[in-house]
C-alpha atoms as a PDB file:
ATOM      1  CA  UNK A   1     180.880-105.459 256.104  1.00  0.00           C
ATOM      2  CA  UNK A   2     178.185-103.118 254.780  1.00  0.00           C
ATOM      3  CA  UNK A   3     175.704-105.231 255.887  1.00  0.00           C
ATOM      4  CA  UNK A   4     176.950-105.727 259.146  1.00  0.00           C
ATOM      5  CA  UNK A   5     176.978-102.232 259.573  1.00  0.00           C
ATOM      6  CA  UNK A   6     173.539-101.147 258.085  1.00  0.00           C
ATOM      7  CA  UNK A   7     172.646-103.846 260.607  1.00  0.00           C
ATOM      8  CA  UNK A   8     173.962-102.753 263.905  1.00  0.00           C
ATOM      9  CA  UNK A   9     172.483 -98.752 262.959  1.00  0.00           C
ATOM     10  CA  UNK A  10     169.135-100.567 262.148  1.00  0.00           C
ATOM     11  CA  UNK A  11     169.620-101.850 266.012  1.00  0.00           C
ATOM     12  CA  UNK A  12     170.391 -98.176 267.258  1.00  0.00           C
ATOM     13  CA  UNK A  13     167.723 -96.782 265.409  1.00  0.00           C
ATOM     14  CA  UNK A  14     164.877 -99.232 266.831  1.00  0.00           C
ATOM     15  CA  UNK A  15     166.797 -98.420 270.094  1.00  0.00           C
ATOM     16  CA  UNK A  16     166.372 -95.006 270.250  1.00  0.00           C
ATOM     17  CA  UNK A  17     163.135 -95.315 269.165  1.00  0.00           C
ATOM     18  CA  UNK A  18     162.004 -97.731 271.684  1.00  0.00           C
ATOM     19  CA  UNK A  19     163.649 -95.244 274.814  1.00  0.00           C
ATOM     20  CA  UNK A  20     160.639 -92.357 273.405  1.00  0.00           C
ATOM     21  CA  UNK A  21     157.926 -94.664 275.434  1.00  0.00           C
ATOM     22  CA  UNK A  22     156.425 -91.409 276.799  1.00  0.00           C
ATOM     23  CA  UNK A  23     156.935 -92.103 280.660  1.00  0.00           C
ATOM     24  CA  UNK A  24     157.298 -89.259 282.681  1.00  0.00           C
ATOM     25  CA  UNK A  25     160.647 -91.229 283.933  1.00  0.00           C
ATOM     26  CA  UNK A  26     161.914 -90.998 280.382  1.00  0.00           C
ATOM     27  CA  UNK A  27     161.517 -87.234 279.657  1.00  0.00           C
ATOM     28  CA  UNK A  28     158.337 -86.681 278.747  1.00  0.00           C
ATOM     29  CA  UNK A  29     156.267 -84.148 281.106  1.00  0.00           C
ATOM     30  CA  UNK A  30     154.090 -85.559 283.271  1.00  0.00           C
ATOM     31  CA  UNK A  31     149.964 -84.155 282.922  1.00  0.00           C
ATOM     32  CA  UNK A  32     149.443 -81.256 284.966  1.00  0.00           C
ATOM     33  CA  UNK A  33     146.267 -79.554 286.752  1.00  0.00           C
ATOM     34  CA  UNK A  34     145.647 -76.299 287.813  1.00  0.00           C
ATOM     35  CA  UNK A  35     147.058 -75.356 291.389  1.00  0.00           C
ATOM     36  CA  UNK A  36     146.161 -71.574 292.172  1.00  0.00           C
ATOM     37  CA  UNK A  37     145.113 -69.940 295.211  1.00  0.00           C
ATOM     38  CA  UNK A  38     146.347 -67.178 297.809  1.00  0.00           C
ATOM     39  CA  UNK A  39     149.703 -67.666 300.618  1.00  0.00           C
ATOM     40  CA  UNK A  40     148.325 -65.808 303.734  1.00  0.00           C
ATOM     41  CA  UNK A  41     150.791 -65.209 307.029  1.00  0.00           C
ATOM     42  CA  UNK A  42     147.983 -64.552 310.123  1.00  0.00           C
ATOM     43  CA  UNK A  43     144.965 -64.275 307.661  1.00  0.00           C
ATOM     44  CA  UNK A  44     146.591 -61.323 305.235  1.00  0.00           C
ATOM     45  CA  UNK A  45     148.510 -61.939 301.950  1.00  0.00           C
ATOM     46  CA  UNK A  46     151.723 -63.082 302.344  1.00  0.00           C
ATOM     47  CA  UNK A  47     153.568 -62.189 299.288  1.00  0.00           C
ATOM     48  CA  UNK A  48     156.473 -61.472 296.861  1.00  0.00           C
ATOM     49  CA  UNK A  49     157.840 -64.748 298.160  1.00  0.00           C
ATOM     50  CA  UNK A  50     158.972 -67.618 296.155  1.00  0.00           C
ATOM     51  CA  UNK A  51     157.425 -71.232 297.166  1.00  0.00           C
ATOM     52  CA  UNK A  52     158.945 -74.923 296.017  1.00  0.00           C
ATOM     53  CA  UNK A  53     156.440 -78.151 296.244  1.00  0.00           C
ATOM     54  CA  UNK A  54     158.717 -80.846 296.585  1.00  0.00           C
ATOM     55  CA  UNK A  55     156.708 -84.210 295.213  1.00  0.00           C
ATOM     56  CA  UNK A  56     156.997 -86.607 298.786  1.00  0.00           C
ATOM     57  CA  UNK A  57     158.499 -90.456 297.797  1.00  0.00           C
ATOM     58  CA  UNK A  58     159.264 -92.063 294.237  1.00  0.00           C
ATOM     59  CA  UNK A  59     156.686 -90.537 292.232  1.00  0.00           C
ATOM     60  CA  UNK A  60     158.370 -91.748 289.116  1.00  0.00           C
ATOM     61  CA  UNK A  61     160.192 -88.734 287.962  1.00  0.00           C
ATOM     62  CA  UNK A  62     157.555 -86.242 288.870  1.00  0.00           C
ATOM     63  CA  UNK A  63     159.461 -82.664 288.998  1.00  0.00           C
ATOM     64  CA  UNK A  64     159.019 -80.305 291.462  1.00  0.00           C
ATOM     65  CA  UNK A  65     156.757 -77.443 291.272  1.00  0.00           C
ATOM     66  CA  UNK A  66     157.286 -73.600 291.915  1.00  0.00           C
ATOM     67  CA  UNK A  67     155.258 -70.278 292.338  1.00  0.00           C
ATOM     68  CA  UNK A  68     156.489 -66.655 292.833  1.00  0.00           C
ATOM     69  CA  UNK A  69     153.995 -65.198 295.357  1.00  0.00           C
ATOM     70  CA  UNK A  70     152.769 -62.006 294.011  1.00  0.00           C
ATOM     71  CA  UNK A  71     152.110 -58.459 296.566  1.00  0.00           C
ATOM     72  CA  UNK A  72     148.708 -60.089 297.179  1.00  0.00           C
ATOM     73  CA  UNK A  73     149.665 -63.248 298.147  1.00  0.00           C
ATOM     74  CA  UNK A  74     147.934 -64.887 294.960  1.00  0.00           C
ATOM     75  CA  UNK A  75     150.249 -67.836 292.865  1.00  0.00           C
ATOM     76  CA  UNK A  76     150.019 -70.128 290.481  1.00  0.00           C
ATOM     77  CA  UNK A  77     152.271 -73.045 290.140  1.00  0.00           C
ATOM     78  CA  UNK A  78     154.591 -73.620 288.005  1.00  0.00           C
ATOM     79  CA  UNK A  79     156.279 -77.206 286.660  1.00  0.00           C
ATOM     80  CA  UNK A  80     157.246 -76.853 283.082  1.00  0.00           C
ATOM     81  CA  UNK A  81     156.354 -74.066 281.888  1.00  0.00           C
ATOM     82  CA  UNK A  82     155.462 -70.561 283.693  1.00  0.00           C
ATOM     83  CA  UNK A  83     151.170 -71.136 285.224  1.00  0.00           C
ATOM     84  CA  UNK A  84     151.348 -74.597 284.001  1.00  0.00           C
ATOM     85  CA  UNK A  85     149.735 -75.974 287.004  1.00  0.00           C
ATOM     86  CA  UNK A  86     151.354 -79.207 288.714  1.00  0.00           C
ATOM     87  CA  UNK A  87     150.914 -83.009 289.167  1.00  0.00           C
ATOM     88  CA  UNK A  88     148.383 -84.660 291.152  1.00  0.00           C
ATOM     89  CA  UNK A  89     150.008 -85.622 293.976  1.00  0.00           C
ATOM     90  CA  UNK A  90     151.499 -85.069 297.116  1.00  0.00           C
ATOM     91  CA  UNK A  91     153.798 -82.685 298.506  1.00  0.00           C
ATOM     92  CA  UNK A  92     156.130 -80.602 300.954  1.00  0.00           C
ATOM     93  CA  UNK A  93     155.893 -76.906 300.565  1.00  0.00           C
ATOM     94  CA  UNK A  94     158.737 -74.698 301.343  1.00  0.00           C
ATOM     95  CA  UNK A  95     158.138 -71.159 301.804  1.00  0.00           C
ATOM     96  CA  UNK A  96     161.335 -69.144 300.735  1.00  0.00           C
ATOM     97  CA  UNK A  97     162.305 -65.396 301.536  1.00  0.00           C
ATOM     98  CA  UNK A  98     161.336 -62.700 300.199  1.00  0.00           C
ATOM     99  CA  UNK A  99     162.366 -61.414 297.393  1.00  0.00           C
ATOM    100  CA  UNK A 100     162.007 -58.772 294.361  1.00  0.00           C
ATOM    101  CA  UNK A 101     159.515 -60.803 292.460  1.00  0.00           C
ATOM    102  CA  UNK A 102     161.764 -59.873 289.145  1.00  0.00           C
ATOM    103  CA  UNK A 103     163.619 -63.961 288.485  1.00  0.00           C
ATOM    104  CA  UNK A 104     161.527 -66.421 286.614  1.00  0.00           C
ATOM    105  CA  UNK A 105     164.819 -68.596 286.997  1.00  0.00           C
ATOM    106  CA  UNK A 106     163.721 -71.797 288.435  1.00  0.00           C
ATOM    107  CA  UNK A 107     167.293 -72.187 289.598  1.00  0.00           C
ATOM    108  CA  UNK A 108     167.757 -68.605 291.206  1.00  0.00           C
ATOM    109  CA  UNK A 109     163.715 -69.059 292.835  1.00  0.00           C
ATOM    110  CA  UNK A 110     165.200 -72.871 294.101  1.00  0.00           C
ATOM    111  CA  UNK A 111     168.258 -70.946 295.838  1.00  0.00           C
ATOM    112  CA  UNK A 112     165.851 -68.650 297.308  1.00  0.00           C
ATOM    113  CA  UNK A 113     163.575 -71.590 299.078  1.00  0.00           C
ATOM    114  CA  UNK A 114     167.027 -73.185 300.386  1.00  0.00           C
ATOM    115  CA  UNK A 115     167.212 -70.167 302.788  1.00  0.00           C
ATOM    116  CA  UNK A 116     163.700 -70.528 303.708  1.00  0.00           C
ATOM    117  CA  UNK A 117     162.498 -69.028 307.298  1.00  0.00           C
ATOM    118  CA  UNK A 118     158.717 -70.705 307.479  1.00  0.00           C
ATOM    119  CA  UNK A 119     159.048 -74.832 308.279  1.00  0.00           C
ATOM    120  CA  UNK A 120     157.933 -77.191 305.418  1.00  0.00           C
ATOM    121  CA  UNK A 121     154.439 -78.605 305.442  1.00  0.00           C
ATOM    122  CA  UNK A 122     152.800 -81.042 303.071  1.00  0.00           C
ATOM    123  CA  UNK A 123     149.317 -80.952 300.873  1.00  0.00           C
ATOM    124  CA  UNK A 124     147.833 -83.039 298.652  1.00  0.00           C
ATOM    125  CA  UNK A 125     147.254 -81.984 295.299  1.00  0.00           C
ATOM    126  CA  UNK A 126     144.095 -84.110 293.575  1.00  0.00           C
ATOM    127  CA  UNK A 127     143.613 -85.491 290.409  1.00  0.00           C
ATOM    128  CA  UNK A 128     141.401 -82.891 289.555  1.00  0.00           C
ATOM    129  CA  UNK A 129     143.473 -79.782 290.491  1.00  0.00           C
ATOM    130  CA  UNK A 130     143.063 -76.704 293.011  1.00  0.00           C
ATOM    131  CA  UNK A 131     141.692 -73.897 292.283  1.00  0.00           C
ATOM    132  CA  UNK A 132     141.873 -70.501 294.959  1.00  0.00           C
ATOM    133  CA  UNK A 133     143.191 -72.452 297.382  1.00  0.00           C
ATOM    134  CA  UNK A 134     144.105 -70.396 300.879  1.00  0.00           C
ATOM    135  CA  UNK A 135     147.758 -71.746 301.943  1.00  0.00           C
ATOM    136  CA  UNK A 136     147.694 -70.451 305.326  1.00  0.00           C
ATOM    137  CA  UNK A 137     150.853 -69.743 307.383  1.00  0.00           C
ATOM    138  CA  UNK A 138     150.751 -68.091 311.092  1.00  0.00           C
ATOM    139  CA  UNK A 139     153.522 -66.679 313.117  1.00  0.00           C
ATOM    140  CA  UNK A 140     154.339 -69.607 315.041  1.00  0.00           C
ATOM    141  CA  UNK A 141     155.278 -71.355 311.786  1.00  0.00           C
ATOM    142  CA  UNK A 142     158.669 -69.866 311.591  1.00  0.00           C
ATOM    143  CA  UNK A 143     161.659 -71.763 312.498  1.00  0.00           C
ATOM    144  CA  UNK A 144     163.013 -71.952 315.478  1.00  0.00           C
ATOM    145  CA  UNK A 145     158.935 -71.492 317.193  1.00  0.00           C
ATOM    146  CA  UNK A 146     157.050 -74.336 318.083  1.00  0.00           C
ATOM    147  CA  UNK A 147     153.469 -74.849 316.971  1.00  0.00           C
ATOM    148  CA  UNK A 148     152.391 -73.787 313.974  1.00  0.00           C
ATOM    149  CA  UNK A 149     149.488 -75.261 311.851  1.00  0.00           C
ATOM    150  CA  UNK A 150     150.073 -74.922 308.248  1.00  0.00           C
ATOM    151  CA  UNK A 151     148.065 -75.863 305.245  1.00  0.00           C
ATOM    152  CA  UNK A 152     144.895 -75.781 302.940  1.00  0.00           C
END
């Protein structure tokens, strides 16, 4: 009976052990590069703003990235922890409302993007990283306008 037992925690042990593989799908974050760079609305800073980049398909488990906007319109992502930078890769950017600049919540900044008044538009994020990037936005970009070029 001891055996038997010493056996099947042996098995639950190696188990365990075996689900630490170090995929990003398993838990363990996923290498990030720098994405920084300036949110502009008609050429001037667009800021104190929160921004979610939604990763596009089944990027195997890749999380999605955040930046609070600053007065200036400058940002840094964010994907584990705050300035962190973000994975290569590609990505829908929601532009949320404006806010006080005070949460670091990911949660509260995610609620913020839900209500979001500028449409969604996609960039691609290299392997190498972005650095002082211009994410320009014009008028014509929010909702319920047609036209509207966004991006890099």
């Amino acid at each position: 009976m001891l055996k038997s037992l010493f056996s099947v925690l042996t098995c639950l042990a190696l188990l365990q052990i075996a689900g630490c593989s170090g995929d990003a799908a398993y838990g363990e974050k996923a290498k990030t590069v720098p994405f920084t760079g300036k949110l502009t609305l008609d050429g001037k800073p667009y800021g104190s703003v929160k921004v979610q980049f939604v990763p596009q398909g089944s990027d195997g488990g890749v999380r999605t990235a955040y930046a609070e906007v600053k007065e200036d319109g400058s940002f840094s992502a964010t994907t584990y922890v705050t300035g962190d930078g973000i994975v290569a890769g590609k990505y829908t950017v929601r532009v949320g409302s404006e806010g006080d600049g005070a949460s670091t919540d990911p949660a509260q900044m995610m609620a913020a993007v839900s209500g979001a008044s500028i449409e969604p538009f996609n960039v691609d994020v290299p392997a190498e990283g972005l650095t002082d990037v211009e994410l320009k936005l014009n008028s014509s970009s929010k909702k319920g306008k047609s036209g509207g070029m966004l991006g890099q």
